[in-house]
N, C-alpha and C. Protein backbone atom coordinates (compact mmCIF):
# COMPACT_ATOMS: atom_id res chain seq x y z
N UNK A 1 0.86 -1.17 0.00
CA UNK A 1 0.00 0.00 0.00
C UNK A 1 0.90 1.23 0.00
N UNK A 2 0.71 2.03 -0.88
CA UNK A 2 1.46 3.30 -1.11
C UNK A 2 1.18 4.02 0.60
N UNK A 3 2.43 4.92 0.63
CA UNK A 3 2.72 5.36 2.18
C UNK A 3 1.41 6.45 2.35
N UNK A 4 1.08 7.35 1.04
CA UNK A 4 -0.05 8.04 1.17
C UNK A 4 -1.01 7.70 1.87
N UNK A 5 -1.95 6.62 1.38
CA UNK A 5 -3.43 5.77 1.58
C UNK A 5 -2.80 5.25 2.51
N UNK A 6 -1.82 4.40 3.33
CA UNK A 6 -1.47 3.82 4.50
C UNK A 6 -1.46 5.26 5.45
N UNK A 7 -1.03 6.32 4.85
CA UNK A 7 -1.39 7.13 6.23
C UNK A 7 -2.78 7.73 6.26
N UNK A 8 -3.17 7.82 5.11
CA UNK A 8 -5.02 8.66 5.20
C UNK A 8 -5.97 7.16 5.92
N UNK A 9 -5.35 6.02 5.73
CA UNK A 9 -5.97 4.94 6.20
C UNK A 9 -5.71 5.41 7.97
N UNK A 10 -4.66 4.93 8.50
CA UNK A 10 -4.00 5.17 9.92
C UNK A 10 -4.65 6.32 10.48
N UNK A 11 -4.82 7.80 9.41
CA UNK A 11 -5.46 8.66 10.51
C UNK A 11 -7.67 8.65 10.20
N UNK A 12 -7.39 7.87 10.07
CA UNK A 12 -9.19 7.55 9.81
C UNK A 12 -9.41 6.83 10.47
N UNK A 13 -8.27 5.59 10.73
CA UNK A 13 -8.67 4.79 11.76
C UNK A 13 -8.57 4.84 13.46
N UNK A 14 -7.80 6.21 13.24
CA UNK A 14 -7.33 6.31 14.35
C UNK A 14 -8.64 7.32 14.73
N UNK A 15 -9.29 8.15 14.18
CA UNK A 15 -10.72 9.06 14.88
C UNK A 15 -11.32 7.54 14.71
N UNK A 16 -11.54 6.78 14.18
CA UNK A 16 -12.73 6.10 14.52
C UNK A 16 -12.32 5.35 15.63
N UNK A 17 -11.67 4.48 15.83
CA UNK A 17 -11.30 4.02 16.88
C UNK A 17 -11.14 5.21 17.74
N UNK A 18 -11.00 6.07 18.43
CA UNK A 18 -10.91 7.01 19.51
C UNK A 18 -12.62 7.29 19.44
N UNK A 19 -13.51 7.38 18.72
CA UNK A 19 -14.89 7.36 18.80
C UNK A 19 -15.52 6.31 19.29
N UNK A 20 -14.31 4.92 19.45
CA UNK A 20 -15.23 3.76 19.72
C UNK A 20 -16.19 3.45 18.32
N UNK A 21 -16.32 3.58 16.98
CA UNK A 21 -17.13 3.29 16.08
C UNK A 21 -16.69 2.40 15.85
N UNK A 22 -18.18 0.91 15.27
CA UNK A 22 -17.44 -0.17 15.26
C UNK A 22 -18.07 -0.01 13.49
N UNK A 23 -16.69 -0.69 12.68
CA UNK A 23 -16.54 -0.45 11.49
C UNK A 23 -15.54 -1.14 10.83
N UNK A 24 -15.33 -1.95 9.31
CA UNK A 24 -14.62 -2.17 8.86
C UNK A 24 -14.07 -2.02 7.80
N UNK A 25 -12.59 -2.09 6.95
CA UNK A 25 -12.40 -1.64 5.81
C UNK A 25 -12.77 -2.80 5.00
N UNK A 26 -13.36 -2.71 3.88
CA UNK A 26 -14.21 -2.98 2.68
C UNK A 26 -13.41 -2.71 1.18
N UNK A 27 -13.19 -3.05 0.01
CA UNK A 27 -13.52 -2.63 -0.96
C UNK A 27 -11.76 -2.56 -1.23
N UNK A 28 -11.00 -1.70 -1.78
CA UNK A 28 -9.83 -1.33 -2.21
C UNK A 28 -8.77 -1.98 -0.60
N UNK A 29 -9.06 -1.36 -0.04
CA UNK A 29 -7.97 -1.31 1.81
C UNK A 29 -8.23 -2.69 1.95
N UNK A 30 -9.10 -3.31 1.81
CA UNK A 30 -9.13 -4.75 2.35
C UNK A 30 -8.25 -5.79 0.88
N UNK A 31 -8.58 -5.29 0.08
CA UNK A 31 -7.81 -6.10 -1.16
C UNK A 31 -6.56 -5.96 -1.17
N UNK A 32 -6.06 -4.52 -0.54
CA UNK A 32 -4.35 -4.15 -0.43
C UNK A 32 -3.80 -5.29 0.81
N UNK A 33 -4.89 -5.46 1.37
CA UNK A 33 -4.09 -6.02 2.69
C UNK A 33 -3.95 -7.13 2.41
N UNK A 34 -5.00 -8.13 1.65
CA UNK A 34 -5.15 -9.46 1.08
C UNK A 34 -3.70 -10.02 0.28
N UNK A 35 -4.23 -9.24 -0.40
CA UNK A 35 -3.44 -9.35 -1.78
C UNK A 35 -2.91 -8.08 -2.21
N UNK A 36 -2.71 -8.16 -4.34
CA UNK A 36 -2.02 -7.41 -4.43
C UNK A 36 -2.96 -6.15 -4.78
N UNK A 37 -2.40 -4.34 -3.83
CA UNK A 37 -3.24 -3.53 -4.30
C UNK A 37 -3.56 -2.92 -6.06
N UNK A 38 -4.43 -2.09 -5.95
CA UNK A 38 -4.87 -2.33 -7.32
C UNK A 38 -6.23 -0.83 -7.27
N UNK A 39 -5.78 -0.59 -8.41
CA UNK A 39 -6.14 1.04 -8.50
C UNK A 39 -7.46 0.98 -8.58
N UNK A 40 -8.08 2.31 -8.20
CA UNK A 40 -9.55 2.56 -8.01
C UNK A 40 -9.83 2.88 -9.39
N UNK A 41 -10.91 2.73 -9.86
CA UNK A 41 -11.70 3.42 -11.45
C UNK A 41 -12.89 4.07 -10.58
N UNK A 42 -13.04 4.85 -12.21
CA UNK A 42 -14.20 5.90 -11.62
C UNK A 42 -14.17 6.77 -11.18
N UNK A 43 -13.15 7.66 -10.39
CA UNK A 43 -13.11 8.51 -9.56
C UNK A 43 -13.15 9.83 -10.62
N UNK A 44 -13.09 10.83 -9.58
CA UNK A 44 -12.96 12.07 -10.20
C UNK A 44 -11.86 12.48 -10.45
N UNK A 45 -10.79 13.07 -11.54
CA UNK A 45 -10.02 13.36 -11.79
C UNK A 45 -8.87 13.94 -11.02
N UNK A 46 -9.10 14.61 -9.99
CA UNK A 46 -8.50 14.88 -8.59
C UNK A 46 -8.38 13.97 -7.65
N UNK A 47 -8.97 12.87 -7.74
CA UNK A 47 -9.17 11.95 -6.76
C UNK A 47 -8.18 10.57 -7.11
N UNK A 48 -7.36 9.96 -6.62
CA UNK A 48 -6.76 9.41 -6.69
C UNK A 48 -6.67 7.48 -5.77
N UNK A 49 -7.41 8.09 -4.91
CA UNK A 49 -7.43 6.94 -3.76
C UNK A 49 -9.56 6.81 -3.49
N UNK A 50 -9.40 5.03 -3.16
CA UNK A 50 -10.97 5.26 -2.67
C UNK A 50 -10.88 4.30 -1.51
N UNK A 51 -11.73 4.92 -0.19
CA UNK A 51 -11.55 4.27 0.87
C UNK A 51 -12.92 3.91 0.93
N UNK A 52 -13.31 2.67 1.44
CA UNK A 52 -14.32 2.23 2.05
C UNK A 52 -14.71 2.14 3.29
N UNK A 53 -15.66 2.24 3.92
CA UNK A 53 -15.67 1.47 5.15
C UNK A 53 -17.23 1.33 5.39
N UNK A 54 -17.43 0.40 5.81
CA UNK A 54 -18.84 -0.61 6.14
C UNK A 54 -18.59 -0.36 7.70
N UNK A 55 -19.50 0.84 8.14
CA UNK A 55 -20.20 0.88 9.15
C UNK A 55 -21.42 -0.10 10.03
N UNK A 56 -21.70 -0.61 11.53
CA UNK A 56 -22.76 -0.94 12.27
C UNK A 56 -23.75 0.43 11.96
N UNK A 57 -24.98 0.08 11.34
CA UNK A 57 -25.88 0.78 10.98
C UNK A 57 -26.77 1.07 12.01
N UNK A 58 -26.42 1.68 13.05
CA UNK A 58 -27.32 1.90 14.39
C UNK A 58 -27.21 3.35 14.56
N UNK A 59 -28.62 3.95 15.31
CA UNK A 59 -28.07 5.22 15.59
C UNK A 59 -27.22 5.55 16.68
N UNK A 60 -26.83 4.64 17.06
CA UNK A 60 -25.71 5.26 18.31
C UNK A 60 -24.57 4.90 17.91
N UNK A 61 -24.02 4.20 16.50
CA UNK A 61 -22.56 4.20 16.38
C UNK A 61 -22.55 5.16 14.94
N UNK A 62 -24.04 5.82 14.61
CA UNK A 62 -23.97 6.52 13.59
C UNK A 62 -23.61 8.47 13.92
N UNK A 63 -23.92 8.05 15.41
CA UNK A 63 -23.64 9.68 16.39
C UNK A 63 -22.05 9.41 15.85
N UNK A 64 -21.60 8.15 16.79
CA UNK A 64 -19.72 8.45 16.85
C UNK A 64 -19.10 8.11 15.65
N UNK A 65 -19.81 7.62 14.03
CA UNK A 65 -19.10 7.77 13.14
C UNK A 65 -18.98 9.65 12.73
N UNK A 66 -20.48 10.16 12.97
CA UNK A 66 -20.38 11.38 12.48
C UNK A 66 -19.11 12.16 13.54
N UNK A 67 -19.51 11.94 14.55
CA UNK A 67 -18.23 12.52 15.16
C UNK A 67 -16.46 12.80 14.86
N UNK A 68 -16.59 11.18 14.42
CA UNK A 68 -15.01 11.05 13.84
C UNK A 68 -14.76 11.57 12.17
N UNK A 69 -15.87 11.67 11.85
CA UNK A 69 -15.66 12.02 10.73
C UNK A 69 -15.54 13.86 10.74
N UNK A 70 -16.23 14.28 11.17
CA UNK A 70 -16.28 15.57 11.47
C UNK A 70 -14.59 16.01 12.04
N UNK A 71 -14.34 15.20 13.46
CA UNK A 71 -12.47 15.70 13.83
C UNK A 71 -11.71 15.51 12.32
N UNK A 72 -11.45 15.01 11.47
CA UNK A 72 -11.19 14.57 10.07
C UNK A 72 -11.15 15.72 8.97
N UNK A 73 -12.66 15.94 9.22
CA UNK A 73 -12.89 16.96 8.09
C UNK A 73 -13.81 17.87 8.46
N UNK A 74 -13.55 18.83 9.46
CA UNK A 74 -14.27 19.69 10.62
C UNK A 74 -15.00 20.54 9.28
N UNK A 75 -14.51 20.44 7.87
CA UNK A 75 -15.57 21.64 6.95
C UNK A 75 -17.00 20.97 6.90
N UNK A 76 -16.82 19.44 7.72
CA UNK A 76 -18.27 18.73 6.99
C UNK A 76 -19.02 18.78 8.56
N UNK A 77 -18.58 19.42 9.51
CA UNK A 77 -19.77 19.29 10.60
C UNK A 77 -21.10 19.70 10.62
N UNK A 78 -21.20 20.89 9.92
CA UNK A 78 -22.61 21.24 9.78
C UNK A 78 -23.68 20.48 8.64
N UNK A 79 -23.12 19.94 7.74
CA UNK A 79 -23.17 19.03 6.74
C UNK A 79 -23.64 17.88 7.29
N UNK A 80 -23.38 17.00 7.94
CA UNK A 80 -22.80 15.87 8.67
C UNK A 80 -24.00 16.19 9.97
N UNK A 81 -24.08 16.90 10.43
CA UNK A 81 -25.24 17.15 11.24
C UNK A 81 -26.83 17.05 10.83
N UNK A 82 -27.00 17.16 9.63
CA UNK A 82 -28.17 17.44 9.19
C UNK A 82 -28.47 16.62 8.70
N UNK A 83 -27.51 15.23 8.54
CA UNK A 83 -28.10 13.97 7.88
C UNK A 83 -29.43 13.32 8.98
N UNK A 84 -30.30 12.67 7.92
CA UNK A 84 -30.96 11.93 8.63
C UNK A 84 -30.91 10.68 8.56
N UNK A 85 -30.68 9.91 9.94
CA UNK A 85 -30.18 8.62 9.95
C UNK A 85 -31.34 7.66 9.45
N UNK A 86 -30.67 6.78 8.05
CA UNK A 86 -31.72 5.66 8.00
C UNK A 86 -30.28 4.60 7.92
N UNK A 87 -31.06 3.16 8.52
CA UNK A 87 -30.12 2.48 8.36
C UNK A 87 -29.72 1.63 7.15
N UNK A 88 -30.54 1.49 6.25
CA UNK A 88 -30.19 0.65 5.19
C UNK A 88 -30.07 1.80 3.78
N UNK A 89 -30.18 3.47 4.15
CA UNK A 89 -29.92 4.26 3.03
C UNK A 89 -29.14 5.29 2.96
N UNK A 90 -28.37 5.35 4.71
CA UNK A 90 -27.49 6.49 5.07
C UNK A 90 -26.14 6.47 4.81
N UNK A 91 -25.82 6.45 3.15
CA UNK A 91 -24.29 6.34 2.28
C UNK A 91 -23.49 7.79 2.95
N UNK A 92 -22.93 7.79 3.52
CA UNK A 92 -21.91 9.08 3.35
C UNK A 92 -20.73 9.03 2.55
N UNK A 93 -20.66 9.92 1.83
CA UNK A 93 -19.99 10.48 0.78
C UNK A 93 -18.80 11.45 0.86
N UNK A 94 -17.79 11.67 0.34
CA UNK A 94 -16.86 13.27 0.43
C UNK A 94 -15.79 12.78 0.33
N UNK A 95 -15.00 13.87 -0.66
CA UNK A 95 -13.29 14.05 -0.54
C UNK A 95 -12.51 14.80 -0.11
N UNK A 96 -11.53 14.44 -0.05
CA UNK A 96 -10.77 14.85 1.35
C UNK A 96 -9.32 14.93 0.36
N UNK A 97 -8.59 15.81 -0.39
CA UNK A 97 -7.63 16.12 -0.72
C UNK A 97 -7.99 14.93 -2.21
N UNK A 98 -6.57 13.85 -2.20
CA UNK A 98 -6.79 13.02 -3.42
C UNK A 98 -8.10 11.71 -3.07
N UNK A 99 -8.64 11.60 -1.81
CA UNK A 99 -8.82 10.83 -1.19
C UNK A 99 -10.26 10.87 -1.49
N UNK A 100 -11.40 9.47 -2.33
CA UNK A 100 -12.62 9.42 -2.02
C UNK A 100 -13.19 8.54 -0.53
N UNK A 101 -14.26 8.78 0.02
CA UNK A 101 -14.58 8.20 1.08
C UNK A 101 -16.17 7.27 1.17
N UNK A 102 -16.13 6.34 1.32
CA UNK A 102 -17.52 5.70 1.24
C UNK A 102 -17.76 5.11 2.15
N UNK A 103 -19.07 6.00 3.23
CA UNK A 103 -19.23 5.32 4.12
C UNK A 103 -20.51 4.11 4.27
N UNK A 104 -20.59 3.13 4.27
CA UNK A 104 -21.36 2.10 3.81
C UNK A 104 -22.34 1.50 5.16
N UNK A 105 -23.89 1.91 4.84
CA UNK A 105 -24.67 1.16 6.15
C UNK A 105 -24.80 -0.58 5.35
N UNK A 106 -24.49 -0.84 4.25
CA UNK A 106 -24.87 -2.18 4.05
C UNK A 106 -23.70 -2.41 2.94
N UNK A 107 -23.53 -4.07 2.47
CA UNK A 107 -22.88 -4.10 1.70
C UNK A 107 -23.75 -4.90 0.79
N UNK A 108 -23.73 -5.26 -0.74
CA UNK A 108 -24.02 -5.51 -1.00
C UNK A 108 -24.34 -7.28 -0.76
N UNK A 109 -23.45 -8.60 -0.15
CA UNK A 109 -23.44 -9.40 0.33
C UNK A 109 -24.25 -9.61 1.74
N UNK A 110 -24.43 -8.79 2.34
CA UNK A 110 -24.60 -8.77 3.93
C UNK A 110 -25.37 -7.46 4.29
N UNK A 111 -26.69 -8.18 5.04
CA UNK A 111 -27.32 -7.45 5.66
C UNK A 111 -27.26 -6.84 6.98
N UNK A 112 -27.66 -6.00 7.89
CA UNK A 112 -27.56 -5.36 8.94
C UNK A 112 -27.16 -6.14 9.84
N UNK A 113 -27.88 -7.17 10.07
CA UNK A 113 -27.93 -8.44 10.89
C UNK A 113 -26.68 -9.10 10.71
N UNK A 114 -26.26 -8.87 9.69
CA UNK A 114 -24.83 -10.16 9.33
C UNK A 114 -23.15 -9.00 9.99
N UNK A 115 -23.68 -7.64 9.98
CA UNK A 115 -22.26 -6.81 10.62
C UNK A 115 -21.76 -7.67 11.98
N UNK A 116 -22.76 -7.96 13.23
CA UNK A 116 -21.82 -8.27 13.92
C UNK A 116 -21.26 -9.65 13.87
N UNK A 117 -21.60 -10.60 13.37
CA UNK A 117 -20.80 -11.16 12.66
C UNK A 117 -19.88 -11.36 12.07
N UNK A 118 -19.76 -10.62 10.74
CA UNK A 118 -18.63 -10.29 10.31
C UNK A 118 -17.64 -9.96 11.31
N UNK A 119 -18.04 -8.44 11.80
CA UNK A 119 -16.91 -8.10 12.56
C UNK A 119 -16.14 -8.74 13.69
N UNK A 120 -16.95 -9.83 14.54
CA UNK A 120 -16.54 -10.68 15.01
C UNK A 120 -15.60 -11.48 14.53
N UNK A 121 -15.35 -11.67 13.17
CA UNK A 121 -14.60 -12.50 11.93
C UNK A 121 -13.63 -11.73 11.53
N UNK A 122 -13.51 -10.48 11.89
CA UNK A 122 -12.37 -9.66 11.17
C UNK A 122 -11.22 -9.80 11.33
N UNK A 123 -10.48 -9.25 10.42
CA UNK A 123 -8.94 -9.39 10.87
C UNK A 123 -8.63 -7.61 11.36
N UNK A 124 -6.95 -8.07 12.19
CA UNK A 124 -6.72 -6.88 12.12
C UNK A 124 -5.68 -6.43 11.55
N UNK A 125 -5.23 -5.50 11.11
CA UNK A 125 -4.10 -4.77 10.65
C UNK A 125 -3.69 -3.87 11.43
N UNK A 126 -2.62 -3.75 11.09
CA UNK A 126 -1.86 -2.47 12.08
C UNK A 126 -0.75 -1.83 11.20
N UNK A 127 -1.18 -0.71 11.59
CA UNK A 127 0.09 0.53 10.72
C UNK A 127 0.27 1.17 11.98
N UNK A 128 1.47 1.34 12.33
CA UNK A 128 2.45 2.24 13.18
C UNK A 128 1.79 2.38 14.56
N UNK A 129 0.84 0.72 14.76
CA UNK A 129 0.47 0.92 16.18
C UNK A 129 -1.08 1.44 16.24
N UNK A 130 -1.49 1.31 14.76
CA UNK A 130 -3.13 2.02 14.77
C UNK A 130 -3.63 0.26 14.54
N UNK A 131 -4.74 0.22 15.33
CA UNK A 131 -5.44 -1.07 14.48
C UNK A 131 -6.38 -0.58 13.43
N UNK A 132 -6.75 -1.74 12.47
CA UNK A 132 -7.02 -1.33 11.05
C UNK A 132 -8.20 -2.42 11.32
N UNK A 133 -9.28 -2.51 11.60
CA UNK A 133 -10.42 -3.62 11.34
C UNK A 133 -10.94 -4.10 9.75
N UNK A 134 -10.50 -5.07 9.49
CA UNK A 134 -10.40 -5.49 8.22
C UNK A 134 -11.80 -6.65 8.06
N UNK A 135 -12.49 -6.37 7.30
CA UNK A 135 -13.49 -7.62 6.70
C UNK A 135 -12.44 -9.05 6.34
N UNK A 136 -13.29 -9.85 7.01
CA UNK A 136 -12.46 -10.96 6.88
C UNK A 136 -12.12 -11.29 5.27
N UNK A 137 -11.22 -12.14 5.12
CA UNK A 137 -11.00 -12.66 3.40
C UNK A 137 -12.36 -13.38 3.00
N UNK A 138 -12.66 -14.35 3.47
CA UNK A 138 -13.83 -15.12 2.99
C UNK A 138 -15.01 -14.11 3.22
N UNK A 139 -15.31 -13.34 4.03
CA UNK A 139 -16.49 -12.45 3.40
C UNK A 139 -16.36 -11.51 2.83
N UNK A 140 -14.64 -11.20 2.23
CA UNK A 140 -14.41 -10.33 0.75
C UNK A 140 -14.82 -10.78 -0.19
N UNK A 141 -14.60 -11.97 -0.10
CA UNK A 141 -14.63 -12.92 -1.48
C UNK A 141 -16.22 -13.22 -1.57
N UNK A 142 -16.81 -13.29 -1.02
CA UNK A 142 -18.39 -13.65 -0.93
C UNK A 142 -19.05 -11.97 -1.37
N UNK A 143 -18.48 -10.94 -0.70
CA UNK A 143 -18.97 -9.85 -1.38
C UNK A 143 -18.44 -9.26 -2.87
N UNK A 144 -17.39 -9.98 -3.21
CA UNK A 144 -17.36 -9.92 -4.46
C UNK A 144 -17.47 -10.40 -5.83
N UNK A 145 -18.13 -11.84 -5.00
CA UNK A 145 -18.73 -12.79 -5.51
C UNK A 145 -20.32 -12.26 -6.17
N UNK A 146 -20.70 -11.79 -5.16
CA UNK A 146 -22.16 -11.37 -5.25
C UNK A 146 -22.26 -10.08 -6.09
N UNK A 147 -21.08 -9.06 -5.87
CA UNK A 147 -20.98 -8.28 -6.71
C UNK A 147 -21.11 -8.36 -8.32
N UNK A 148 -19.90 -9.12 -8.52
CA UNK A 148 -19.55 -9.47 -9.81
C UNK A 148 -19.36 -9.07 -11.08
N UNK A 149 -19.19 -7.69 -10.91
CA UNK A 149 -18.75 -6.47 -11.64
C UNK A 149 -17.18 -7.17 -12.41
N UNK A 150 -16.29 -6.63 -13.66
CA UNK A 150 -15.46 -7.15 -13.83
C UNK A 150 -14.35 -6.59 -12.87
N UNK A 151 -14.87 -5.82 -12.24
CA UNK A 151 -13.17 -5.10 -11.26
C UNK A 151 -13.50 -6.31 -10.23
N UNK A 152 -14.54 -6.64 -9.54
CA UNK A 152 -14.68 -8.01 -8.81
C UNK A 152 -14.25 -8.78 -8.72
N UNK A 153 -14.56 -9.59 -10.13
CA UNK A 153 -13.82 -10.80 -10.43
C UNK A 153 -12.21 -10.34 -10.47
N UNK A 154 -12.09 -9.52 -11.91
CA UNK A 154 -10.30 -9.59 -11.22
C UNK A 154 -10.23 -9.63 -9.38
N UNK A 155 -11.06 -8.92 -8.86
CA UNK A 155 -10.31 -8.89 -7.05
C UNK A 155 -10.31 -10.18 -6.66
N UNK A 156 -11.19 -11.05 -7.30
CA UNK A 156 -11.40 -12.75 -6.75
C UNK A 156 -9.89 -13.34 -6.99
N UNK A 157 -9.82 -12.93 -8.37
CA UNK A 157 -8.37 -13.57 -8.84
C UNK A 157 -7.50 -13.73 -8.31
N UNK A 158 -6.91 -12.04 -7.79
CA UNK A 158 -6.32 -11.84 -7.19
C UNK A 158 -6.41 -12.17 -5.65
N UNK A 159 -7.38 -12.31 -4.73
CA UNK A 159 -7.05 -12.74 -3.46
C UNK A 159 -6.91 -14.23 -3.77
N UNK A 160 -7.38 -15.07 -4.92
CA UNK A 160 -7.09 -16.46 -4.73
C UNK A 160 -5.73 -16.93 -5.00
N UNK A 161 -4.74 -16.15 -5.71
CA UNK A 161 -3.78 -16.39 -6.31
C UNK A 161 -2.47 -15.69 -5.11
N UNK A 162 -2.87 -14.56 -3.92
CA UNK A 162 -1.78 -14.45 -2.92
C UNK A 162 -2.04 -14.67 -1.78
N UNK A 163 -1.31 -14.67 -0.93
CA UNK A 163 -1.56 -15.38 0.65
C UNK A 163 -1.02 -14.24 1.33
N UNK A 164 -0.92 -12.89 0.55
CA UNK A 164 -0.06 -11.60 2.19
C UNK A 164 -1.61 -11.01 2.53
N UNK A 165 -0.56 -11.06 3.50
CA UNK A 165 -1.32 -10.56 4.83
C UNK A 165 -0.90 -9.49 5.52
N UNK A 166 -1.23 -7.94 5.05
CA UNK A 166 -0.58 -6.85 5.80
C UNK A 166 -0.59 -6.03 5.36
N UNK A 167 -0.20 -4.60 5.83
CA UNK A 167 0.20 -3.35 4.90
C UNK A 167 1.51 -3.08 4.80
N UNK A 168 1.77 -3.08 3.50
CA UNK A 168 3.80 -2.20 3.29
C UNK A 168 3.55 -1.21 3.11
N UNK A 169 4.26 -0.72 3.62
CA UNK A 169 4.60 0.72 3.55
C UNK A 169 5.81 1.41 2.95
């Protein structure tokens, strides 16, 4: 993982964890850690990096995501205040320098009911002493199974074909 996204990762994880939000990385961050990373499409021309993270869709860990997100990017507090919490439609959105952000109440594989679960199943990562809550491999692969977009399948490929486990920096 380029040292950039390993540090916009580390300080995201580090407000959420100091919020206590329980949450995991999803999508690009979980494939870097798997296997080999592999560039985002789609983005906006300024945007360079896309972070995921699959939030517990409750309103009381949706107070301390807004919280951490706000220490982060204090231009979005009033923004960020005015959302109204639903749990299966409350996407938060925004960029943050090269950085897109997707905050996820559901994934496409797994319903509300299936988060603590998962997260019970997670792995962890660690950059410089931050823990990194990672979606386990087998329910990457099941959400990108279900996905099945062609950036998907290549990600199948690729987690079936390496065995690392970690972030370089």
């Amino acid at each position: 993982m380029e040292k950039e996204l390993s540090d916009q990762v580390k300080e995201l994880s580090l407000s959420l964890n100091n919020h206590e939000v329980a949450y995991l990385f999803v999508g690009g961050v979980a494939i870097s850690y798997y296997g080999e990373p592999r560039p985002s499409a789609n983005l906006p021309k300024e945007v360079v990096y896309d972070i995921d993270v699959w939030y517990l869709a409750t309103n009381e860990n949706f107070i301390k995501l807004i919280r951490a997100i706000s220490d982060i990017s204090p231009e979005l507090k009033d923004d960020l205040a005015r959302i109204v919490f639903d749990p299966m439609k409350t996407f938060i959105k925004f960029h943050k320098e090269a950085f897109h952000f997707d905050f996820l109440p559901v994934l496409v594989a797994f319903y509300l009911k299936d988060f603590d679960r998962c997260y019970q199943d997670k792995e962890l990562g660690e950059i410089d002493g931050v823990q990194i809550p990672i979606l386990s491999r087998k329910d990457l692969l099941l959400d990108k199974e279900r996905l099945s977009r062609d950036k998907d399948l290549a990600d199948i490929e690729n987690l079936k074909k390496n065995s690392y486990r970690g972030f370089s920096r």
